[in-house]
C-alpha atoms as a PDB file:
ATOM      1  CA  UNK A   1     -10.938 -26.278 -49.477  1.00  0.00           C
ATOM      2  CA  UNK A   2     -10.599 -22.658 -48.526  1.00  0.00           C
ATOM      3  CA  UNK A   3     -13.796 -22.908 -45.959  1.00  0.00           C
ATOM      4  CA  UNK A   4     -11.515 -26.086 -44.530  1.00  0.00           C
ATOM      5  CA  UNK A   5      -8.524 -23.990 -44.228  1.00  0.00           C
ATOM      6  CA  UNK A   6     -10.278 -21.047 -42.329  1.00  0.00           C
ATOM      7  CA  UNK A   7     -11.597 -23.213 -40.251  1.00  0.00           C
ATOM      8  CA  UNK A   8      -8.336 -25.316 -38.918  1.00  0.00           C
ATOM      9  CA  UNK A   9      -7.259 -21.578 -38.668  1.00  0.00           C
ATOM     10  CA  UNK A  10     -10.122 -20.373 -36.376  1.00  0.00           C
ATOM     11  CA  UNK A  11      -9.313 -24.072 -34.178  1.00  0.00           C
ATOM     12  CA  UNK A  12      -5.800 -23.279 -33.843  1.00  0.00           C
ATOM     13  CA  UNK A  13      -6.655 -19.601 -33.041  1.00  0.00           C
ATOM     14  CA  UNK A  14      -9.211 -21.321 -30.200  1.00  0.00           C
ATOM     15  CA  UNK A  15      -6.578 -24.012 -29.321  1.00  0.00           C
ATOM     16  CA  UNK A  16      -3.902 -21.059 -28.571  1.00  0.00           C
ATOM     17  CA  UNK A  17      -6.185 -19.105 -26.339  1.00  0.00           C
ATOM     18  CA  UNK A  18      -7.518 -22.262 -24.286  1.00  0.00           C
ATOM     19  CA  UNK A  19      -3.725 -22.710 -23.859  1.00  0.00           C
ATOM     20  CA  UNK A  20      -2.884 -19.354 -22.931  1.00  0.00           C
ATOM     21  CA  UNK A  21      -6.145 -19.342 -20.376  1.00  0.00           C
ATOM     22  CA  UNK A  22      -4.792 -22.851 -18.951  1.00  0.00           C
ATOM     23  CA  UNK A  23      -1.185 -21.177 -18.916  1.00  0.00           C
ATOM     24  CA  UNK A  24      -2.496 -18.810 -16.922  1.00  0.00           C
ATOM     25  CA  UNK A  25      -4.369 -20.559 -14.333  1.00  0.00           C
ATOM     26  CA  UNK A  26      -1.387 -22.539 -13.734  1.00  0.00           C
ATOM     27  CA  UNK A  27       0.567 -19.697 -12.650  1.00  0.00           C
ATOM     28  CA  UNK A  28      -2.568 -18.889 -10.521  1.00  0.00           C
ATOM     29  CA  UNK A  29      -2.611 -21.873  -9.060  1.00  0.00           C
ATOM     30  CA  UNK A  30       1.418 -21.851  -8.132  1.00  0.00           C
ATOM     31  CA  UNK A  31       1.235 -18.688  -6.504  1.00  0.00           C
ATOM     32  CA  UNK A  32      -1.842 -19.617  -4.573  1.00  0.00           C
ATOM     33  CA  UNK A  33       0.132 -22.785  -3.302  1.00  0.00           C
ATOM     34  CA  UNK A  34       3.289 -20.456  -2.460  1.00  0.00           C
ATOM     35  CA  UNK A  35       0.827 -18.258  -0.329  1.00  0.00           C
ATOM     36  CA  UNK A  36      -0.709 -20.662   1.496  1.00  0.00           C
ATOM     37  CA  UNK A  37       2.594 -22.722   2.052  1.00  0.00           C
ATOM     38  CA  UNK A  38       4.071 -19.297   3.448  1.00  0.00           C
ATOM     39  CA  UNK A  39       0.694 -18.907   5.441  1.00  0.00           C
ATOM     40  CA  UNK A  40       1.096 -22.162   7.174  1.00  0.00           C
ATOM     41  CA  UNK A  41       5.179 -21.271   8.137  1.00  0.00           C
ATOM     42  CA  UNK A  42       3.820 -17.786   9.577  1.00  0.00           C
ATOM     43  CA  UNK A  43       1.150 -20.104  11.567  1.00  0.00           C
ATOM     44  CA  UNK A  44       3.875 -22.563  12.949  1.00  0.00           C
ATOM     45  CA  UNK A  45       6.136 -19.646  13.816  1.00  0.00           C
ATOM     46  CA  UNK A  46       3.757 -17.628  15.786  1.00  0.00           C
ATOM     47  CA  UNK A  47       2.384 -20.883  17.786  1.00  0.00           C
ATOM     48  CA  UNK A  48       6.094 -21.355  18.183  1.00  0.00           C
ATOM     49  CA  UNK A  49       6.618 -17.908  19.489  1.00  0.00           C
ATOM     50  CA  UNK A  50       3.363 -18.630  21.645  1.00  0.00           C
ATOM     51  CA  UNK A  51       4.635 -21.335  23.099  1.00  0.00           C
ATOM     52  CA  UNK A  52       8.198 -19.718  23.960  1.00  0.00           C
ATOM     53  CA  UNK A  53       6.680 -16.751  25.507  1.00  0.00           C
ATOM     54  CA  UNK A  54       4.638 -19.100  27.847  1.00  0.00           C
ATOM     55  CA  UNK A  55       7.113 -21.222  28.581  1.00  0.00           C
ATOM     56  CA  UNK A  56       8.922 -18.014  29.830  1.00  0.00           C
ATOM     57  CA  UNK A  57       6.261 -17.627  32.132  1.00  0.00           C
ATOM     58  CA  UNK A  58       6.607 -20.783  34.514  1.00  0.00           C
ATOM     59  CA  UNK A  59       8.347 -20.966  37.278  1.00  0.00           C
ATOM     60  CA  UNK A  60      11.079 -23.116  37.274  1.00  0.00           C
ATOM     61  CA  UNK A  61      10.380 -26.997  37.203  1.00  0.00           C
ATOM     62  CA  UNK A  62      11.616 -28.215  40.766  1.00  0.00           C
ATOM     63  CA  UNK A  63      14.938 -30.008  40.873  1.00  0.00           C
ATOM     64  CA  UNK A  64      14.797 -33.961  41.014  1.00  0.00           C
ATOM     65  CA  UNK A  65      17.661 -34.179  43.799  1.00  0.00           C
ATOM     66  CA  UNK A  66      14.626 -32.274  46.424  1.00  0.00           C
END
Protein backbone atom coordinates (compact mmCIF):
# COMPACT_ATOMS: atom_id res chain seq x y z
CA UNK A 1 0.00 0.00 0.00
CA UNK A 2 2.70 2.46 0.90
CA UNK A 3 4.89 1.46 -2.43
CA UNK A 4 1.24 2.32 -4.24
CA UNK A 5 1.01 5.57 -2.56
CA UNK A 6 4.64 6.74 -3.45
CA UNK A 7 4.12 5.89 -6.58
CA UNK A 8 0.66 7.90 -7.51
CA UNK A 9 2.88 10.56 -5.72
CA UNK A 10 5.93 10.33 -8.07
CA UNK A 11 2.92 10.32 -11.25
CA UNK A 12 1.38 13.34 -10.00
CA UNK A 13 4.84 14.91 -9.35
CA UNK A 14 5.55 13.81 -13.33
CA UNK A 15 1.97 14.85 -14.35
CA UNK A 16 2.66 18.53 -12.78
CA UNK A 17 5.91 19.04 -14.56
CA UNK A 18 4.64 17.70 -18.10
CA UNK A 19 1.98 20.38 -17.38
CA UNK A 20 4.16 23.05 -16.40
CA UNK A 21 6.59 22.12 -19.62
CA UNK A 22 3.26 22.17 -21.89
CA UNK A 23 2.29 25.51 -19.97
CA UNK A 24 5.21 26.77 -21.04
CA UNK A 25 5.43 26.01 -24.60
CA UNK A 26 2.14 27.48 -24.96
CA UNK A 27 3.24 30.78 -23.96
CA UNK A 28 6.14 30.09 -26.44
CA UNK A 29 4.10 29.42 -28.98
CA UNK A 30 1.73 32.76 -28.38
CA UNK A 31 4.50 34.99 -28.42
CA UNK A 32 6.01 33.42 -31.47
CA UNK A 33 2.53 33.98 -33.25
CA UNK A 34 2.46 37.75 -31.87
CA UNK A 35 6.00 38.19 -33.52
CA UNK A 36 5.39 36.95 -36.61
CA UNK A 37 1.82 38.59 -36.86
CA UNK A 38 3.72 41.99 -36.03
CA UNK A 39 6.43 40.86 -38.66
CA UNK A 40 3.95 40.52 -41.39
CA UNK A 41 2.21 44.32 -40.43
CA UNK A 42 5.94 45.79 -40.57
CA UNK A 43 6.13 43.87 -44.14
CA UNK A 44 2.75 45.36 -45.45
CA UNK A 45 3.69 48.79 -44.13
CA UNK A 46 7.02 49.12 -45.70
CA UNK A 47 5.68 47.68 -49.25
CA UNK A 48 3.05 50.27 -48.54
CA UNK A 49 5.55 52.96 -47.94
CA UNK A 50 7.36 51.48 -51.15
CA UNK A 51 4.71 51.87 -53.12
CA UNK A 52 3.84 55.59 -51.93
CA UNK A 53 7.29 56.75 -52.44
CA UNK A 54 7.11 55.45 -56.10
CA UNK A 55 4.05 56.58 -56.81
CA UNK A 56 5.55 60.03 -55.84
CA UNK A 57 7.85 59.57 -58.49
CA UNK A 58 5.57 59.58 -61.73
CA UNK A 59 4.75 62.19 -63.53
CA UNK A 60 1.39 63.09 -63.55
CA UNK A 61 -1.15 60.72 -65.42
CA UNK A 62 -2.33 62.91 -68.51
CA UNK A 63 -5.77 64.45 -68.26
CA UNK A 64 -8.69 62.56 -70.15
CA UNK A 65 -10.24 65.94 -71.60
CA UNK A 66 -6.49 66.11 -73.98
Amino acid sequence: MVELRREVTRLREEMNESQRALNQMARNFEHLADREKLEREKLVLQLENAILRFERRLPPGKSSKE
